[in-house]
Each structure stands twice: as structure tokens, then as C-alpha cells.
N, C-alpha and C. Protein backbone atom coordinates (compact mmCIF):
# COMPACT_ATOMS: atom_id res chain seq x y z
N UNK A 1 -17.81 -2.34 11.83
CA UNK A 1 -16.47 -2.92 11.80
C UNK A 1 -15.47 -1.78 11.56
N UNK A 2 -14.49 -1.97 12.27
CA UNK A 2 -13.29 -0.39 11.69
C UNK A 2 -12.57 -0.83 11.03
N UNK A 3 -11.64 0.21 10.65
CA UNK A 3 -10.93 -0.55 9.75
C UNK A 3 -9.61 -1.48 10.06
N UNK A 4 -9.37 -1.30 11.27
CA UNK A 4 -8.22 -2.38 11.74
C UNK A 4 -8.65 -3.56 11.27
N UNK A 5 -10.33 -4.15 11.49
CA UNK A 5 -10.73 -4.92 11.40
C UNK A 5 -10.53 -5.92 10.11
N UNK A 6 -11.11 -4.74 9.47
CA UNK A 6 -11.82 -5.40 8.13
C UNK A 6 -9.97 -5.60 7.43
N UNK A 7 -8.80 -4.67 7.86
CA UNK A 7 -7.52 -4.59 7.71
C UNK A 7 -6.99 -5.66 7.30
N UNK A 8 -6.90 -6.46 9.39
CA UNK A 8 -6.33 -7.30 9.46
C UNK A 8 -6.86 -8.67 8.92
N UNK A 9 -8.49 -8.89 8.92
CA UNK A 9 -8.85 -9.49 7.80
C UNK A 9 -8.15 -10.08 6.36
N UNK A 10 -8.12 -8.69 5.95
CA UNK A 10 -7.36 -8.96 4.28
C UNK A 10 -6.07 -9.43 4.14
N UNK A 11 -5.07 -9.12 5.26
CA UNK A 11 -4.05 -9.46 5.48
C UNK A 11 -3.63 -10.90 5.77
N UNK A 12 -4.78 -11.58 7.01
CA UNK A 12 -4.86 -12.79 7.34
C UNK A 12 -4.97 -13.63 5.82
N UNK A 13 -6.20 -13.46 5.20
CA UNK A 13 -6.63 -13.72 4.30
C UNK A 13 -5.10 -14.14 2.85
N UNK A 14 -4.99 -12.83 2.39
CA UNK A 14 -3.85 -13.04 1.43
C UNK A 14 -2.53 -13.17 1.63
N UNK A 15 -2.35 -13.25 3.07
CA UNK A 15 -0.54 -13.77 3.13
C UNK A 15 -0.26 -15.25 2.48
N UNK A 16 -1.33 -16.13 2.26
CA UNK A 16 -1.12 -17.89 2.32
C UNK A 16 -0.24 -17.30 0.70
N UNK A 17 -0.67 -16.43 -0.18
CA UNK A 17 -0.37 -16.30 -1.41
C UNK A 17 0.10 -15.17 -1.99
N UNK A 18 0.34 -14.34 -0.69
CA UNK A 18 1.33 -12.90 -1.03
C UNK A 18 2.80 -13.12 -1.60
N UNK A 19 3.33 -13.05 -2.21
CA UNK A 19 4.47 -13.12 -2.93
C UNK A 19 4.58 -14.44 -4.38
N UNK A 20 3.44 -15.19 -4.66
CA UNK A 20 3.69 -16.18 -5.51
C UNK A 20 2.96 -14.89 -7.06
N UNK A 21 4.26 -15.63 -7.74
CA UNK A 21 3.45 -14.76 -9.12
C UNK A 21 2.79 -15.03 -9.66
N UNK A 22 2.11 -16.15 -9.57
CA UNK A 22 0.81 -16.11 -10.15
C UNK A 22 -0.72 -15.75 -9.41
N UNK A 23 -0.31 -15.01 -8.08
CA UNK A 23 -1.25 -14.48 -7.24
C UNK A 23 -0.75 -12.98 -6.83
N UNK A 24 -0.53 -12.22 -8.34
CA UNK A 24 -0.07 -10.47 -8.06
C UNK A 24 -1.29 -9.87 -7.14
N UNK A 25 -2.73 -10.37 -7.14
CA UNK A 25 -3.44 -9.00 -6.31
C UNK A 25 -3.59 -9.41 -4.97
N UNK A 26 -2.69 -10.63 -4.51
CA UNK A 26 -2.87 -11.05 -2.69
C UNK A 26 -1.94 -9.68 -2.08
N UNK A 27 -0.65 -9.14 -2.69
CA UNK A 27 0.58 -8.14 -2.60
C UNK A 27 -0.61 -7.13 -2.95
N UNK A 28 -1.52 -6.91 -3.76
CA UNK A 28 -1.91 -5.50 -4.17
C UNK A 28 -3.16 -5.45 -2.69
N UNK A 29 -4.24 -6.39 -2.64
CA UNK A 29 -4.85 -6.24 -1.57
C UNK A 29 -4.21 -6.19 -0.41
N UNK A 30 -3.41 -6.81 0.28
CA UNK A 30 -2.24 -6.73 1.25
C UNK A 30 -1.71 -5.15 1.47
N UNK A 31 -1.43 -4.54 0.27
CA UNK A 31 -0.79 -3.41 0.54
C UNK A 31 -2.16 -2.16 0.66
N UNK A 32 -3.22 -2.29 -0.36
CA UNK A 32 -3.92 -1.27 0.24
C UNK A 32 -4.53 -1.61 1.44
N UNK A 33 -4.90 -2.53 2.27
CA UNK A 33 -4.98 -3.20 3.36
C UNK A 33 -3.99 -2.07 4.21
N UNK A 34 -3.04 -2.43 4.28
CA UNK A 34 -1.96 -1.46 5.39
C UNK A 34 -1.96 -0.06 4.97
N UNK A 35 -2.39 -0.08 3.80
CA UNK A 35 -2.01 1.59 3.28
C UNK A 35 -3.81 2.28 4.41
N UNK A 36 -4.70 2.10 4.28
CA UNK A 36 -5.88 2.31 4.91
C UNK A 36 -5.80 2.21 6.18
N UNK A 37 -5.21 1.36 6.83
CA UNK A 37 -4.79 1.41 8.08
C UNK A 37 -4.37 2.40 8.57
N UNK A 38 -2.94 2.78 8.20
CA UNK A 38 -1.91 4.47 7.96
C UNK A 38 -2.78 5.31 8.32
N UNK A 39 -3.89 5.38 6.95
CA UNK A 39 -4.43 6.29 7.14
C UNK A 39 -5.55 6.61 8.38
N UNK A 40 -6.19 5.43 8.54
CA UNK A 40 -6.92 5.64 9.66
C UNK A 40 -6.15 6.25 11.25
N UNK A 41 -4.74 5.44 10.94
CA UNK A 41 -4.04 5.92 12.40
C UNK A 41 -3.86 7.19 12.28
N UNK A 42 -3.37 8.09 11.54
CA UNK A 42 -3.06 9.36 10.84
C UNK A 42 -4.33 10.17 11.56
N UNK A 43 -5.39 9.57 10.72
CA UNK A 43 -6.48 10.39 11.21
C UNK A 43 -6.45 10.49 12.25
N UNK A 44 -6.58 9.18 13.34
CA UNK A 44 -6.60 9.01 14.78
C UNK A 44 -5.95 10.04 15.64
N UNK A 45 -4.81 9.91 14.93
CA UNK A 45 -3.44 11.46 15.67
C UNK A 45 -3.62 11.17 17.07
N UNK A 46 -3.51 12.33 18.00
CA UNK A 46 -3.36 12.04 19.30
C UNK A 46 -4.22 11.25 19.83
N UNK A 47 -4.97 11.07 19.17
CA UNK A 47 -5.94 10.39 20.28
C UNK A 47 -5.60 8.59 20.77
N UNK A 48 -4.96 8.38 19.34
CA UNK A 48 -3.74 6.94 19.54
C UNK A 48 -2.65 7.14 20.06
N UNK A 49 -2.10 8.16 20.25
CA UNK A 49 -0.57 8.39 20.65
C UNK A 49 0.55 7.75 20.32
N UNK A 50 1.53 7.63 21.24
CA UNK A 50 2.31 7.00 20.55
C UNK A 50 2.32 5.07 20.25
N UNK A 51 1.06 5.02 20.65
CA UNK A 51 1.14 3.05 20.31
C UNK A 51 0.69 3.61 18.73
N UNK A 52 -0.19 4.31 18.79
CA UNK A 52 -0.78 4.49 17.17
C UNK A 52 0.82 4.34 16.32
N UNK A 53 1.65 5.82 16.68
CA UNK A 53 2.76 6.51 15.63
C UNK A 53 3.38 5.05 15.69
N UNK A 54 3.46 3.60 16.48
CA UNK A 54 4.59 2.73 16.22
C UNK A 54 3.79 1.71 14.96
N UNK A 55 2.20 1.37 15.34
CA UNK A 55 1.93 0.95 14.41
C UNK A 55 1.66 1.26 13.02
N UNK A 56 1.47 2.59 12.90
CA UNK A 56 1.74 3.29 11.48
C UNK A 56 3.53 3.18 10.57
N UNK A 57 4.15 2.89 11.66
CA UNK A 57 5.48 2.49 11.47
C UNK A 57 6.05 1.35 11.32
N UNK A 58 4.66 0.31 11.72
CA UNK A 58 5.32 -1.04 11.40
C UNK A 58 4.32 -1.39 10.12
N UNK A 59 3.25 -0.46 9.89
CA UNK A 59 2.56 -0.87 8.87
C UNK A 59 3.27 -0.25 7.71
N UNK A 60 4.12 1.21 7.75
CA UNK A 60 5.14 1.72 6.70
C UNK A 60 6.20 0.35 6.19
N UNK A 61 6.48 0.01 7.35
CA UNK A 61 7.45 -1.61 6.93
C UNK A 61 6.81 -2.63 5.64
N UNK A 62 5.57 -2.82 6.39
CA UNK A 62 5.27 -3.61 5.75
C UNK A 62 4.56 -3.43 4.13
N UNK A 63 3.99 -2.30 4.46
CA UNK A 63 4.02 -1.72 2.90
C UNK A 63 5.36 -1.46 1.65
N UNK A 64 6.03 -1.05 2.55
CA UNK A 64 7.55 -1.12 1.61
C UNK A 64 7.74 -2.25 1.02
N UNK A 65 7.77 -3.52 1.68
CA UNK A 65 8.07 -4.43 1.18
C UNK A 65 6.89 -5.25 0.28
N UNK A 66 5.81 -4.76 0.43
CA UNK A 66 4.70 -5.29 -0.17
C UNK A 66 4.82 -4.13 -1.41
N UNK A 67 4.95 -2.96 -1.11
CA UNK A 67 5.23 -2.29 -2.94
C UNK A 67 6.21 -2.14 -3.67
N UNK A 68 7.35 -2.83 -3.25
CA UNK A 68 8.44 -3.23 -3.87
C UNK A 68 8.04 -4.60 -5.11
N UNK A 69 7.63 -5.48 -4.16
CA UNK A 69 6.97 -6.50 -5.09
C UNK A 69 6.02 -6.12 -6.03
N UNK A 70 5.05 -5.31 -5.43
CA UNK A 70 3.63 -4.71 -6.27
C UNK A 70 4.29 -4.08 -7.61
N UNK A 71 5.12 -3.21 -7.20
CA UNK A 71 5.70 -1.98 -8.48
C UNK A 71 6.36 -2.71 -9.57
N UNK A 72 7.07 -4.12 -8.87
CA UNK A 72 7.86 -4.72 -9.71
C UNK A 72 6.26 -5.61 -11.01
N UNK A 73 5.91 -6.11 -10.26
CA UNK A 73 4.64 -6.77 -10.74
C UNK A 73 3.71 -5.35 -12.15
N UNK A 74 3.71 -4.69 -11.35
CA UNK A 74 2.91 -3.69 -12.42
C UNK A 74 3.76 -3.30 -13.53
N UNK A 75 5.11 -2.84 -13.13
CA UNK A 75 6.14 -2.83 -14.33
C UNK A 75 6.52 -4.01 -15.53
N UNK A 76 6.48 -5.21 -14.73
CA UNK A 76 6.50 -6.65 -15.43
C UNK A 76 5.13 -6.92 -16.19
N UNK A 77 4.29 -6.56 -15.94
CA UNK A 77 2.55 -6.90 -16.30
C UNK A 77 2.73 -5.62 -18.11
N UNK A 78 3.41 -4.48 -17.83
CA UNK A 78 2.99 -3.69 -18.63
C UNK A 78 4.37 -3.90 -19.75
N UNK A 79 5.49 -3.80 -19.66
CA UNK A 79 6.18 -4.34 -20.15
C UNK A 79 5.98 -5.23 -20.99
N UNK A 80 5.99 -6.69 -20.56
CA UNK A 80 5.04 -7.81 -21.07
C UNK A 80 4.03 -7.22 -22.34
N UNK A 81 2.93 -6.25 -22.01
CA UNK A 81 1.98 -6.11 -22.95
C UNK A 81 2.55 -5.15 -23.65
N UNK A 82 3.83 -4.23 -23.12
CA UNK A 82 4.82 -3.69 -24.73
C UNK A 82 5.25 -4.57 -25.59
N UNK A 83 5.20 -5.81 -25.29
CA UNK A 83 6.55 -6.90 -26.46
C UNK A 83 6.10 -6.67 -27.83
N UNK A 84 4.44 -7.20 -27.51
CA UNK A 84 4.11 -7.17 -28.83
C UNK A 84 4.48 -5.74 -29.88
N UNK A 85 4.45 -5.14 -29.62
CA UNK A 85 5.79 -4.07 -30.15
C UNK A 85 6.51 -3.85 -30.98
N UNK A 86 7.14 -4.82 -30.38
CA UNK A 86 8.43 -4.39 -30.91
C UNK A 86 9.32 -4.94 -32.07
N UNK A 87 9.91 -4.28 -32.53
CA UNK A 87 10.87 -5.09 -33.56
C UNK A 87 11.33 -6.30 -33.22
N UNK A 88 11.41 -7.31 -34.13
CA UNK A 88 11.90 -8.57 -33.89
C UNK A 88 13.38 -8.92 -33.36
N UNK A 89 13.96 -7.58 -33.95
CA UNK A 89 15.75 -7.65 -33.31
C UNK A 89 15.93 -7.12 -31.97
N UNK A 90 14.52 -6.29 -31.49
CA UNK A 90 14.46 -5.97 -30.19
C UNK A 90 14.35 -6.65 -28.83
N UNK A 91 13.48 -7.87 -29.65
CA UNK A 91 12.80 -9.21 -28.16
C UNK A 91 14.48 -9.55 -27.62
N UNK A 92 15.62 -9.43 -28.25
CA UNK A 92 16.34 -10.42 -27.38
C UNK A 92 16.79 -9.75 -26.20
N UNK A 93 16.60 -8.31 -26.63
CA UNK A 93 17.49 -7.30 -25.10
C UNK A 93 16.18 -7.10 -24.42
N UNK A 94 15.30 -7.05 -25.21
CA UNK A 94 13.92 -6.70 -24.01
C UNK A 94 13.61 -7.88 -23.10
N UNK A 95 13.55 -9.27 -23.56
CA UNK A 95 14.24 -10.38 -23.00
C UNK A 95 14.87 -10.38 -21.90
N UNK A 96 16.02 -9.60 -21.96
CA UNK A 96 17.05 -9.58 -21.30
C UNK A 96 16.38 -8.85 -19.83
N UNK A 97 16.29 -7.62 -20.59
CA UNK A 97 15.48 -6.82 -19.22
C UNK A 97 14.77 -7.37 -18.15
N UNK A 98 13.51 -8.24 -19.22
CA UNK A 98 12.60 -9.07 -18.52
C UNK A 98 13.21 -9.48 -17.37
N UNK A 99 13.93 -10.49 -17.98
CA UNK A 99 14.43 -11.52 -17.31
C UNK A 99 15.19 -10.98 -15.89
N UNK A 100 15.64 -9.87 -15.81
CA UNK A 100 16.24 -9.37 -14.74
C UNK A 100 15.13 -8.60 -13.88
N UNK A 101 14.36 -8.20 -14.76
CA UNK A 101 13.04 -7.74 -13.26
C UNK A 101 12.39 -8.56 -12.93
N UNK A 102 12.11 -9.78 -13.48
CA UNK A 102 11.43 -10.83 -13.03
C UNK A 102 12.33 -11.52 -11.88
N UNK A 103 13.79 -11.14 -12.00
CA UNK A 103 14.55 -11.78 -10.78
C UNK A 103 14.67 -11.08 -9.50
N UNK A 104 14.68 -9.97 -9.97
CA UNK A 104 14.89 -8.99 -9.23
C UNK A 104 13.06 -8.93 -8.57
N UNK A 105 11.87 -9.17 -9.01
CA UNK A 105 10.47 -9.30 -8.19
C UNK A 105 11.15 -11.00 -7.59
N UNK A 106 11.32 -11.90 -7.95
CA UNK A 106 11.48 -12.79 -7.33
C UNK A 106 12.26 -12.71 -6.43
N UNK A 107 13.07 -11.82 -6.01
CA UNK A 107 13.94 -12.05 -4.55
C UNK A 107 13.37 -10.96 -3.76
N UNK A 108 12.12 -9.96 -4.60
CA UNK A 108 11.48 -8.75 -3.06
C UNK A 108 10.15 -9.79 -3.04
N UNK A 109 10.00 -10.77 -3.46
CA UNK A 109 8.88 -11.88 -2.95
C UNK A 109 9.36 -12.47 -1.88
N UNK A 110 10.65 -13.08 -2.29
CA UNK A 110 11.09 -14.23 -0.88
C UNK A 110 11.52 -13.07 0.08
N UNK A 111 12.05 -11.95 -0.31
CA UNK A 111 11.89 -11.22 1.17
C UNK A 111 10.75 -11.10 2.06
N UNK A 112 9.63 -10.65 0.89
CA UNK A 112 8.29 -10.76 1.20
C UNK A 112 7.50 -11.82 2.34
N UNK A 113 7.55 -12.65 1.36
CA UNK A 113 7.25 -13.98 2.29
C UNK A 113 8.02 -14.51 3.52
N UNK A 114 9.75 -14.32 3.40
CA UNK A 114 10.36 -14.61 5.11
C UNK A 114 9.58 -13.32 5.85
N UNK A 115 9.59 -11.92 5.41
CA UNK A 115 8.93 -11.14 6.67
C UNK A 115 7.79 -11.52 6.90
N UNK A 116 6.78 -11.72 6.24
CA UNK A 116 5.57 -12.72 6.87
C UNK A 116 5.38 -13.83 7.57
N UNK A 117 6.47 -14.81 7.57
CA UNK A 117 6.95 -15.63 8.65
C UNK A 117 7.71 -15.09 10.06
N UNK A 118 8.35 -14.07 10.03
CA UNK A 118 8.92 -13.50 11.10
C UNK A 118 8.25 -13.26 12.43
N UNK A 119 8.64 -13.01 13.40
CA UNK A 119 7.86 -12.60 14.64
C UNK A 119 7.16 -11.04 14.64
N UNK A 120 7.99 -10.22 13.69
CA UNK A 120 7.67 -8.42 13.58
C UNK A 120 6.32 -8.54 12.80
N UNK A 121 6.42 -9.55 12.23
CA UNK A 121 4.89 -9.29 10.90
C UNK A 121 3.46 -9.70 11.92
N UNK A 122 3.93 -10.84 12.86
CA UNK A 122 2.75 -11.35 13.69
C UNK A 122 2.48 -10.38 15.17
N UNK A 123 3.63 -9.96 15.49
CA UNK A 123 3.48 -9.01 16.03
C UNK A 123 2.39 -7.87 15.46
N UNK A 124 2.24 -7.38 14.93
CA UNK A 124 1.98 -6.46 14.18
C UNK A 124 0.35 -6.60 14.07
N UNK A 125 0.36 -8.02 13.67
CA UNK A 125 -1.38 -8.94 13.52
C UNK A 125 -1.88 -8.21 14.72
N UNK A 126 -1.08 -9.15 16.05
CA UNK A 126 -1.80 -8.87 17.00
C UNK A 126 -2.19 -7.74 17.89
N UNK A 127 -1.36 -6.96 17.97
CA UNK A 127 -1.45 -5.41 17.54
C UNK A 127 -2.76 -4.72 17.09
N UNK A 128 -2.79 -5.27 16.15
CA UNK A 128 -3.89 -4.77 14.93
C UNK A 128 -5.29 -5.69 15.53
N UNK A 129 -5.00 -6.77 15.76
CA UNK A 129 -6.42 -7.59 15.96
C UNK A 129 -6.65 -7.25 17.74
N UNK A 130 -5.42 -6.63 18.20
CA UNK A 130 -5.81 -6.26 19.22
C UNK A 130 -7.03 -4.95 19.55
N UNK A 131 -7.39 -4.39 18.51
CA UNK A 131 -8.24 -3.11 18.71
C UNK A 131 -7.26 -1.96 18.68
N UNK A 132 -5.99 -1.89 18.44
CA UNK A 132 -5.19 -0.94 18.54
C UNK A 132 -5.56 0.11 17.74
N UNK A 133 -6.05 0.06 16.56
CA UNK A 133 -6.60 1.13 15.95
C UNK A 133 -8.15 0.80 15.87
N UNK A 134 -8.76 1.85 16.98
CA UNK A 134 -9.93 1.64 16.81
C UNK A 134 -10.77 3.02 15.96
N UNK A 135 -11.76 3.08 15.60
CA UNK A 135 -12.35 4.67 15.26
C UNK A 135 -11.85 5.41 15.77
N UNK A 136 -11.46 6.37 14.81
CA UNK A 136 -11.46 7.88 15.67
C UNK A 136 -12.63 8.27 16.08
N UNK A 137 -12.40 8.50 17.16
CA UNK A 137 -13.44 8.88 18.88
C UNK A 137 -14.46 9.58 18.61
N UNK A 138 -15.54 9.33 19.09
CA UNK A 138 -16.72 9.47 18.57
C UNK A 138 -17.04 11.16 19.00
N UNK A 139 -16.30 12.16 19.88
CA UNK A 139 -16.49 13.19 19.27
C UNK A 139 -15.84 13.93 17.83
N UNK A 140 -15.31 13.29 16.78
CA UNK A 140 -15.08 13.63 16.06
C UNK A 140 -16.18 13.09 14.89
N UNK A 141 -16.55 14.82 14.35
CA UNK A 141 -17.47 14.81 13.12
C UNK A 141 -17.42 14.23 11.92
N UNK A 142 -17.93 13.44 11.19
CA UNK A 142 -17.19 12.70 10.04
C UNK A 142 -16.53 13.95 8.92
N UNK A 143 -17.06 15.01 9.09
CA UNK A 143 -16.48 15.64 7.98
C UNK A 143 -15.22 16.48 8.51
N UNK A 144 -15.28 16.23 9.73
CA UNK A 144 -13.89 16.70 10.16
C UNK A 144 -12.99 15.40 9.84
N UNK A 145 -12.89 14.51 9.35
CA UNK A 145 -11.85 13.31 9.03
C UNK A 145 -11.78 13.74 7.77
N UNK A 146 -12.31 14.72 6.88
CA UNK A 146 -11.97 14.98 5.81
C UNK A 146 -11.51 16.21 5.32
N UNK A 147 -10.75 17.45 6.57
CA UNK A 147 -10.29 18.66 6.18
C UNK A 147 -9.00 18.56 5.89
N UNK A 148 -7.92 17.60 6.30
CA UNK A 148 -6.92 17.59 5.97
C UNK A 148 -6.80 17.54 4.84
N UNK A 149 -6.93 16.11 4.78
CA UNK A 149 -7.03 15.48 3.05
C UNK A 149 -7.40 16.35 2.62
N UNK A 150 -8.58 16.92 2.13
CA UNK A 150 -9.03 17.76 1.04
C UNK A 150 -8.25 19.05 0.70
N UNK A 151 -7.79 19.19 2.74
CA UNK A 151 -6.85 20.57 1.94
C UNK A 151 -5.67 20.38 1.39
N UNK A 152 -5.08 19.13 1.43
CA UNK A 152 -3.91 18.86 0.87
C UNK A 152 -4.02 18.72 -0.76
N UNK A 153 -5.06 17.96 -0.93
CA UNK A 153 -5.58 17.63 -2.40
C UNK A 153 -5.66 19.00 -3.32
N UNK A 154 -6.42 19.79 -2.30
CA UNK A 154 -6.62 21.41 -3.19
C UNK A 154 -5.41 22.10 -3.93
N UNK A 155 -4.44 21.96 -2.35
CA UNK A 155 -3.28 22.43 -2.65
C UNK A 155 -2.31 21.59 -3.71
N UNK A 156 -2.46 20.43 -3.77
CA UNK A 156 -1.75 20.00 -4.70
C UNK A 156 -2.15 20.30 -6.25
N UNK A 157 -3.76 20.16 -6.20
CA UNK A 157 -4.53 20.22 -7.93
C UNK A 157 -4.27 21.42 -8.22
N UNK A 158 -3.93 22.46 -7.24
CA UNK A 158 -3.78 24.22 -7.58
C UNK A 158 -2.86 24.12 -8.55
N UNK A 159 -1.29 23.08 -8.90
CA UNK A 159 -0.37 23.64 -9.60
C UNK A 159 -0.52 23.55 -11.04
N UNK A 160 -0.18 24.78 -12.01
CA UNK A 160 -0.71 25.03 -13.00
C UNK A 160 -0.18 23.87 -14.03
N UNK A 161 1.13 23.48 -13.89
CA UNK A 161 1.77 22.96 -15.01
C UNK A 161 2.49 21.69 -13.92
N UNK A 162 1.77 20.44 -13.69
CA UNK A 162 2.22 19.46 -12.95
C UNK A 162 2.98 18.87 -13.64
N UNK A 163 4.25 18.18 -13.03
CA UNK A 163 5.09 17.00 -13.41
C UNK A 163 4.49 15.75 -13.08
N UNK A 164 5.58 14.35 -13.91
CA UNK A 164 5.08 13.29 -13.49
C UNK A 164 4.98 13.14 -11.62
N UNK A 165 6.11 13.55 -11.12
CA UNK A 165 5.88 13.36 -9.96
C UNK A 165 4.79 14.20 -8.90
N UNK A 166 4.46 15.00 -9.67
CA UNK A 166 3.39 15.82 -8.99
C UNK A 166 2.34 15.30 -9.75
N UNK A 167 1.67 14.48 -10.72
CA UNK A 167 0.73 13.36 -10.60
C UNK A 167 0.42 12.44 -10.12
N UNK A 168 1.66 11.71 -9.37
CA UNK A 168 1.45 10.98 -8.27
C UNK A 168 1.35 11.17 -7.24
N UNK A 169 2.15 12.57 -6.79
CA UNK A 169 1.25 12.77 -5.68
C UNK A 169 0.13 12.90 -5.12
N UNK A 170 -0.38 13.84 -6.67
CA UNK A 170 -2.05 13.97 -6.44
C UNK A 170 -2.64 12.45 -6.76
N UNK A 171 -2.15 11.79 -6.66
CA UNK A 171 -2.87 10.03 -7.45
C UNK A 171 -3.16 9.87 -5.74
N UNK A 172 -1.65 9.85 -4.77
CA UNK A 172 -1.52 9.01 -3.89
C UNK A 172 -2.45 10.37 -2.58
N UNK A 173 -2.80 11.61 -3.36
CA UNK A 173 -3.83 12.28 -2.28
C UNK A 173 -5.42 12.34 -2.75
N UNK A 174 -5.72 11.85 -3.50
CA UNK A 174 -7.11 11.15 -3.84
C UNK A 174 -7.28 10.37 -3.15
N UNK A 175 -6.28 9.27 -3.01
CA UNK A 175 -6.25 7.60 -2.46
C UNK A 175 -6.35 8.50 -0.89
N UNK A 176 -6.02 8.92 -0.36
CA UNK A 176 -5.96 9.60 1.12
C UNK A 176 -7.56 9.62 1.32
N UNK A 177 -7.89 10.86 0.70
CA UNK A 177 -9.07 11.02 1.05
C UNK A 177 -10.29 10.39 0.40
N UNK A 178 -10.08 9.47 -0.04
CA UNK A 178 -10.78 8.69 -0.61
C UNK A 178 -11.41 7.71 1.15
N UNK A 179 -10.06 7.65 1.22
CA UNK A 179 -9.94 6.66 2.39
C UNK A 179 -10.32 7.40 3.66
N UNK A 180 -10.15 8.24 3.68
CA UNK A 180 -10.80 9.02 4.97
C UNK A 180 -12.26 9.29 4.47
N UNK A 181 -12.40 9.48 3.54
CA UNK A 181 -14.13 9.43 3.30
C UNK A 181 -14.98 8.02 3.66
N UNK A 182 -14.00 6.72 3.56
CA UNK A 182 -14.77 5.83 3.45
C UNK A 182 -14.77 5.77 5.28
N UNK A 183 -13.67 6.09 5.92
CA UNK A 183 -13.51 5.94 7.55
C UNK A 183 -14.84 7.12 8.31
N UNK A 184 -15.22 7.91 7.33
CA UNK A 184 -15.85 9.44 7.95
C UNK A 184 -17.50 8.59 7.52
């Protein structure tokens, strides 16, 4: 099975309950779902051309809006398990906060959910369930699906004194070749 497959699968699967909050990992499976995809097209490179570069571009869409919700969800989840915390004169502004990221995830949900009703999101299905991303081509060596990634990873773990944002990068180039290992 490639991974368009097993992709569009997960996607089919968790849209009925992508954006309801009491179903945060349909948005988290959903998004690494498209994020693996990316990567497989990535890998693919020329050999997809440019139908590949549009669907890596409609799967960038759809990840945006699926980790808008996600980020909000993980921020709200951890938050939440700060309350206990805090000073008692504190709950009413932390409260407050809450209450505004929880509104603020509730309106990148209903965005969420109208783009999943739209014609661009089903588009996209069929696309995908079309075979559009199939394996990269069987003269390619599996461990050649893994020189990029790794050299990117190297180059990133090289820096002596990382920032937060240079921990996520290296977070989000693990997740790369993680994923090209599982495609190789």
C-alpha cells in the first residue's frame, strides 16, 4: 500500500469528527496524514512533476488549517493542566485567556470543517485516491529516500547552542526522516 493510500484512508476516516472538541486526535491524525503525504511527494521530486508540486500544495492548505486547530488544541490541553497552579486570584484572568483560545480554536474548527465540505478538499481526495502519489519509482534505492533528510538533520543537530526555534526545527526534521524511513 503507498502512502497516498493508507493517507487518504485516514483522512476519509477522521473528517466525520475533525474539528469537534471532544475528538482533538481526528485534526492530529488528519494532519500527520497530509504531513506524510508532503513528504512522500517531496521525495517523489521530478519524477511527479508538476501534478505532484500542486498536490503538495493543496496538502500545505490543508495542513494549515488542520494545525491551526491542532496547536490551538495542544495549547488549550496544556494550559488547562497549568490551572491547577495557580493562585486562586489568578483563575479569573487565566479564565479569561481560556475562554478566548477556546473561541478562537472554535472558529479555526468551523473553518476547518466548511473546508472539508468544499469542492477544493474533495478535489484533493480524488487526486489522492487517484494514485497521484504513487512510490517513488522503483529505480530508486530505499536508502537513497533517506540522504536528504539525514543530511538536513546532521546539519541542523551540528548547532552548538540551539534556540527554541531551532528545536523545532530539528523536532519537525526527525518527523521528515522518520517518514522517509518508513516510505524507504
Amino acid at each position: 500500500m503507498c502512502s497516498s493510500d493508507l493517507g487518504v484512508r485516514v483522512l476519509l476516516a477522521e473528517q466525520a469528527t475533525a474539528g469537534k472538541a471532544d475528538s482533538p486526535e481526528s485534526v492530529h491524525q488528519m494532519r500527520v496524514a497530509a504531513r506524510r503525504m508532503r513528504v512522500a511527494l517531496k521525495l517523489g521530486g521530478a519524477q511527479l512533476g508538476t501534478k505532484g508540486e500542486r498536490l503538495r500544495a493543496e496538502l500545505a492548505w490543508l495542513g494549515g488549517l488542520l494545525g491551526e486547530v491542532r496547536d490551538l488544541d495542544v495549547l488549550c490541553e496544556r494550559l488547562g493542566a497549568e490551572a491547577v497552579t495557580l493562585a486562586e486570584a489568578d483563575l479569573p484572568a487565566f479564565g479569561n485567556v481560556l475562554d478566548a483560545l477556546l473561541k478562537q480554536r472554535a472558529d479555526a474548527a468551523e473553518a476547518l470543517v466548511a473546508a472539508l465540505g468544499r469542492p477544493r478538499y474533495r478535489s484533493l481526495l480524488r487526486a489522492l485516491a487517484a494514485g497521484a502519489v504513487a512510490p517513488v519509482g522503483e529505480a530508486a534505492a530505499p536508502t537513497d529516500l533517506l540522504i536528504r533528510p539525514l543530511r538536513s538533520l546532521r546539519r541542523a543537530a551540528a548547532n552548538p547552542e540551539p534556540t527554541d526555534e531551532d528545536w523545532h526545527d530539528l523536532r519537525i526534521k526527525v518527523k521528515r526522516l522518520r517518514y522517509a524511513a518508513e516510505l524507504a
